[in-house]
Every structure is written in C-alpha cells, then in structure tokens.
C-alpha atoms as a PDB file:
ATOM      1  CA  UNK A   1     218.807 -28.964  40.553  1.00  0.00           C
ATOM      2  CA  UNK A   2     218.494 -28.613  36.915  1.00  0.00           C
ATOM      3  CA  UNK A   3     220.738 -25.705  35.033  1.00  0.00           C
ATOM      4  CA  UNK A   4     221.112 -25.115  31.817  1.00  0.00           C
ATOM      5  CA  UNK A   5     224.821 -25.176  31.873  1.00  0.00           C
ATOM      6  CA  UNK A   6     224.857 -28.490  32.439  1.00  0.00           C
ATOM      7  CA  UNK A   7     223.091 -29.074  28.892  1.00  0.00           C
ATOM      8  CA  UNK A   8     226.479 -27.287  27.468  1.00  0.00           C
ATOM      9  CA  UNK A   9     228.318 -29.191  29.245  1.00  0.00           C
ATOM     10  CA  UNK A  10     226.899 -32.654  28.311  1.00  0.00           C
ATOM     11  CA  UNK A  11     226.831 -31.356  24.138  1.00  0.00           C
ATOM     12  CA  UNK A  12     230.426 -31.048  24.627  1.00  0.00           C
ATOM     13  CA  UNK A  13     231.091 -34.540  25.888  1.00  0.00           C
ATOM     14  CA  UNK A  14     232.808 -36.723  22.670  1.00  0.00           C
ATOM     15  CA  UNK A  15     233.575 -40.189  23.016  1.00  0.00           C
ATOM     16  CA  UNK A  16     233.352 -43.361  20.901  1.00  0.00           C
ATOM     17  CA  UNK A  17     231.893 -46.131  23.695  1.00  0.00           C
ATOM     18  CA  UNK A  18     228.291 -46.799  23.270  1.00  0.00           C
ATOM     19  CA  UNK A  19     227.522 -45.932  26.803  1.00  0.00           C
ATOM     20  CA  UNK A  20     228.381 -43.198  26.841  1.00  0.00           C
ATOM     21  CA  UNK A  21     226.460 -42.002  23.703  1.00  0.00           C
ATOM     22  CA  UNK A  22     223.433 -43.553  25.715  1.00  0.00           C
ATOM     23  CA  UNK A  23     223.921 -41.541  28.770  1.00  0.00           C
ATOM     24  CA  UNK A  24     223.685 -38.836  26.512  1.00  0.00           C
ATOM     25  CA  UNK A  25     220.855 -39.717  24.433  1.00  0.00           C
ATOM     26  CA  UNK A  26     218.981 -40.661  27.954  1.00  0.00           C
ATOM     27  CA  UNK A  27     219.895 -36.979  29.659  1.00  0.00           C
ATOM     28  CA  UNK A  28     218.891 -35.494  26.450  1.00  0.00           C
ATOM     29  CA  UNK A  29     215.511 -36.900  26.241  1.00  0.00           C
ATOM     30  CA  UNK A  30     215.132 -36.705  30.126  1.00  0.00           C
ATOM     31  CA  UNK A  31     215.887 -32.647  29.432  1.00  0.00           C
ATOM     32  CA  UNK A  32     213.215 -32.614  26.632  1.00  0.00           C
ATOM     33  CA  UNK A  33     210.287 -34.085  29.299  1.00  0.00           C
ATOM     34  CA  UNK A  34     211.455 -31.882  32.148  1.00  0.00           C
ATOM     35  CA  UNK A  35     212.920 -28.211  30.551  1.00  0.00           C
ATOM     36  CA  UNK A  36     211.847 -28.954  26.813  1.00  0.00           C
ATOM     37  CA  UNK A  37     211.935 -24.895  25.881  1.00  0.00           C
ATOM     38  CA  UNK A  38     215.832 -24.897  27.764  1.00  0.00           C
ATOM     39  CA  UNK A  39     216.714 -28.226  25.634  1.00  0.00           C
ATOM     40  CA  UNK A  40     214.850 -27.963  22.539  1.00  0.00           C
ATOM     41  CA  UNK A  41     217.645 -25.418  21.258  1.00  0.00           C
ATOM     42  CA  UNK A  42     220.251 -28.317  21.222  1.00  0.00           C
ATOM     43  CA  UNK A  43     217.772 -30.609  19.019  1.00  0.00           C
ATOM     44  CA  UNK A  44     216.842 -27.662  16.546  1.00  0.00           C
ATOM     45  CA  UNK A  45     220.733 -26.438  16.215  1.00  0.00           C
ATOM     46  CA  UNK A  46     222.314 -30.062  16.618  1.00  0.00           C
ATOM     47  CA  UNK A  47     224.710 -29.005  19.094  1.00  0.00           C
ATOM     48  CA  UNK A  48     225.264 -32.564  20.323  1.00  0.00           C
ATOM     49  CA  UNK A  49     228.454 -33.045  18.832  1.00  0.00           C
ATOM     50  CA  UNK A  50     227.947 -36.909  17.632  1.00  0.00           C
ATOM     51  CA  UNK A  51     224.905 -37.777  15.038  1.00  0.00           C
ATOM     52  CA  UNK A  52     223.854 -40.772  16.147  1.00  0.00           C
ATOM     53  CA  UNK A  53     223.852 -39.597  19.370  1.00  0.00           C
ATOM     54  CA  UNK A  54     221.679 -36.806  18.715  1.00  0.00           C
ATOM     55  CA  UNK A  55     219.164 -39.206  16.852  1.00  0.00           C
ATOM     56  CA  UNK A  56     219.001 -41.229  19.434  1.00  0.00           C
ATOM     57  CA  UNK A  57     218.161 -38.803  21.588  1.00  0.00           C
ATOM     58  CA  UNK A  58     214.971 -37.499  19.626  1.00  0.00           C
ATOM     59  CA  UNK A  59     214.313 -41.248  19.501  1.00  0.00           C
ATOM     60  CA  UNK A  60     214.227 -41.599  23.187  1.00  0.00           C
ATOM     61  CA  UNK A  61     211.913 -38.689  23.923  1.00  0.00           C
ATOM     62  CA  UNK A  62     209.230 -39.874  21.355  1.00  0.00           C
ATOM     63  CA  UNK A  63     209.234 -43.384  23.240  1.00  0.00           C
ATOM     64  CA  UNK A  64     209.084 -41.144  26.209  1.00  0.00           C
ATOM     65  CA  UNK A  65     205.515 -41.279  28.464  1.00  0.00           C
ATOM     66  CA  UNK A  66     207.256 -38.326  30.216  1.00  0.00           C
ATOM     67  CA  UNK A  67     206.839 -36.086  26.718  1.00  0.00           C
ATOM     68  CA  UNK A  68     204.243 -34.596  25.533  1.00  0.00           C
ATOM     69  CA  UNK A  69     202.015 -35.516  22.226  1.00  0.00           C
ATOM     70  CA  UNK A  70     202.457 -31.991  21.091  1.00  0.00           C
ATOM     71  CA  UNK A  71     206.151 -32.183  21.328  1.00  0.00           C
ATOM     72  CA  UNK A  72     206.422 -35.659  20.211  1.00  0.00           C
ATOM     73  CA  UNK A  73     204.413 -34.899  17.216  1.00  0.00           C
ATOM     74  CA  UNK A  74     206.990 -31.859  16.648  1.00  0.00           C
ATOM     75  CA  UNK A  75     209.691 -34.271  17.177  1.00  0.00           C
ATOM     76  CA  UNK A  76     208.553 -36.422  14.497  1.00  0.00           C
ATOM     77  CA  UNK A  77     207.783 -33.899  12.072  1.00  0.00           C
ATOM     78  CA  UNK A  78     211.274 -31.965  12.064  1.00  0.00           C
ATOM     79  CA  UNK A  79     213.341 -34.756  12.961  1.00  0.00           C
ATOM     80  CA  UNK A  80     211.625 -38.071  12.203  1.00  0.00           C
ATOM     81  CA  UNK A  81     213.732 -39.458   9.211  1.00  0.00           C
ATOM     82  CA  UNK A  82     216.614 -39.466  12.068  1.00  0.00           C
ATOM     83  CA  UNK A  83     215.061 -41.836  13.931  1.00  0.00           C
ATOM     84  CA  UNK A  84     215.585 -44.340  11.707  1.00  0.00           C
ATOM     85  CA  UNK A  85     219.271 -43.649  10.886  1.00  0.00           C
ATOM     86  CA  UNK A  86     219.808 -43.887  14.739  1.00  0.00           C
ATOM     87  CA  UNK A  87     218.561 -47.535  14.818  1.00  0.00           C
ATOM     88  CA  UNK A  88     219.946 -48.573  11.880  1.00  0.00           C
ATOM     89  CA  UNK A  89     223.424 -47.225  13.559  1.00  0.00           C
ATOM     90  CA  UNK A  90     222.694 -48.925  16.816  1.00  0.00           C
ATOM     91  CA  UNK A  91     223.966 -52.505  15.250  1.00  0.00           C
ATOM     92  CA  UNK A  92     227.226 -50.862  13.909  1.00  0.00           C
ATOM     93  CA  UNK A  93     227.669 -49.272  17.523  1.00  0.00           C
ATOM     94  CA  UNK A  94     227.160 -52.547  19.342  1.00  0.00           C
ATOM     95  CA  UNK A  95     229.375 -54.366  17.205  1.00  0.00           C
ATOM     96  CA  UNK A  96     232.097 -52.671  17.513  1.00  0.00           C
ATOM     97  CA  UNK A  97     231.713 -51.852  20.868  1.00  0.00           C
ATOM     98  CA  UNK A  98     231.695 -55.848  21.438  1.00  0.00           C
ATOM     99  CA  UNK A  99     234.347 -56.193  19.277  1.00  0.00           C
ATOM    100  CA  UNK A 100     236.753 -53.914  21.028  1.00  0.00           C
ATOM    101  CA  UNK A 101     235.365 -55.750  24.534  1.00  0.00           C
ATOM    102  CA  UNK A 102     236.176 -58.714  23.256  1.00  0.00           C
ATOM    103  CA  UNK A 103     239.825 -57.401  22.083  1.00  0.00           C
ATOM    104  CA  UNK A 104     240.944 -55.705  25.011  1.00  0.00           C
ATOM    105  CA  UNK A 105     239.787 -58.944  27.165  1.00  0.00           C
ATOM    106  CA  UNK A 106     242.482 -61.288  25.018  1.00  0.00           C
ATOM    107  CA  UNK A 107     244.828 -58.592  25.508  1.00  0.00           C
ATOM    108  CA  UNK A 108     244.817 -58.242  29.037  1.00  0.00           C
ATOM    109  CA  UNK A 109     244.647 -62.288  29.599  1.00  0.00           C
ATOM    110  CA  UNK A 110     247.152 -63.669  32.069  1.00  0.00           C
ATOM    111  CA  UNK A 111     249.570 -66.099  30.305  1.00  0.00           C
ATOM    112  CA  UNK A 112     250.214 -69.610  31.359  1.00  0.00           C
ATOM    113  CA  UNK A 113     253.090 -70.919  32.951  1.00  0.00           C
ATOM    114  CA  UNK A 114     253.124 -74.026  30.628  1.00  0.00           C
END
C-alpha cells in the first residue's frame, strides 16, 4: 500500500553507491506513474537530496510507458536540460563505483602461503 510517507522517507536516503541512487531514481519514477500529484512535489522542490539522482529520476519517468504524455511533456519542459546532466553523470558514477569494486576486492584477497 502506497503512502506518502514513504516518499519522505526515500528523499532522505543519502548514499554514494550507484545502486542505490537507482533504486531511488526507479521508486521515484514508479511514484510519478502511480501517485504523480503525491510525488510531483519532490520533482518541483528537489527534495531528493542527491542531483543526479533526482535527474535520473525525471529521466526514468519520461522513458516510462507507465507515464503519461501530458506529464512527460511537463517533465521535459521544466526539467529537460537535467536529463542530460544525469547521463552524462552516469559514466562518472559507474566508474567509480567499479573502481571502488575493484579496490575493495584486492583488499579483501586471501594471501598465499608461498
């Protein structure tokens, strides 16, 4: 059951990993095709906290088939120079995030008894 606590909640979350920006982005956008006039408040006031997140977000709901052209078209008219800033940010994102994978996996290697 949807309630619009939970969208407070979810603005709140802050975190660096790129998954968890995603699961943001994706409940976000999900929020905008099923209680747009509850959600549309965090969009127009940027309460997500982080900025790509929140681009990706409007992002996701205009590549949405569950939104509607109306709001789509809104979308794109108050927010669509974000858009582009989110996917340009997307490549930074995924590079560090494989980065720090890629660290923490050396780290946490077993050493050899040679």
């Amino acid at each position: 059951d949807f309630s619009p606590e939970y969208l407070d909640m979810v603005s709140k979350v802050d975190g660096e990993d790129y998954y968890l920006k995603m699961m943001i982005a994706w409940y976000f956008a999900t929020a905008l095709a099923k209680q747009y006039d509850a959600t549309i408040p965090y969009i127009e006031n940027r309460l997500i906290k982080d900025k790509w997140t929140h681009n990706k977000t409007i992002q996701k709901a205009i590549e949405s088939y569950r939104v509607s052209e109306d709001k789509k078209a809104y979308l794109k008219t108050r927010f669509g120079s974000n858009i582009k800033s989110a996917s340009l940010a997307f490549s930074k994102i995924s590079t560090k995030d494989e980065k720090h994978k890629k660290q923490k996996t050396k780290d946490t290697s077993v050493p050899s008894d040679k």
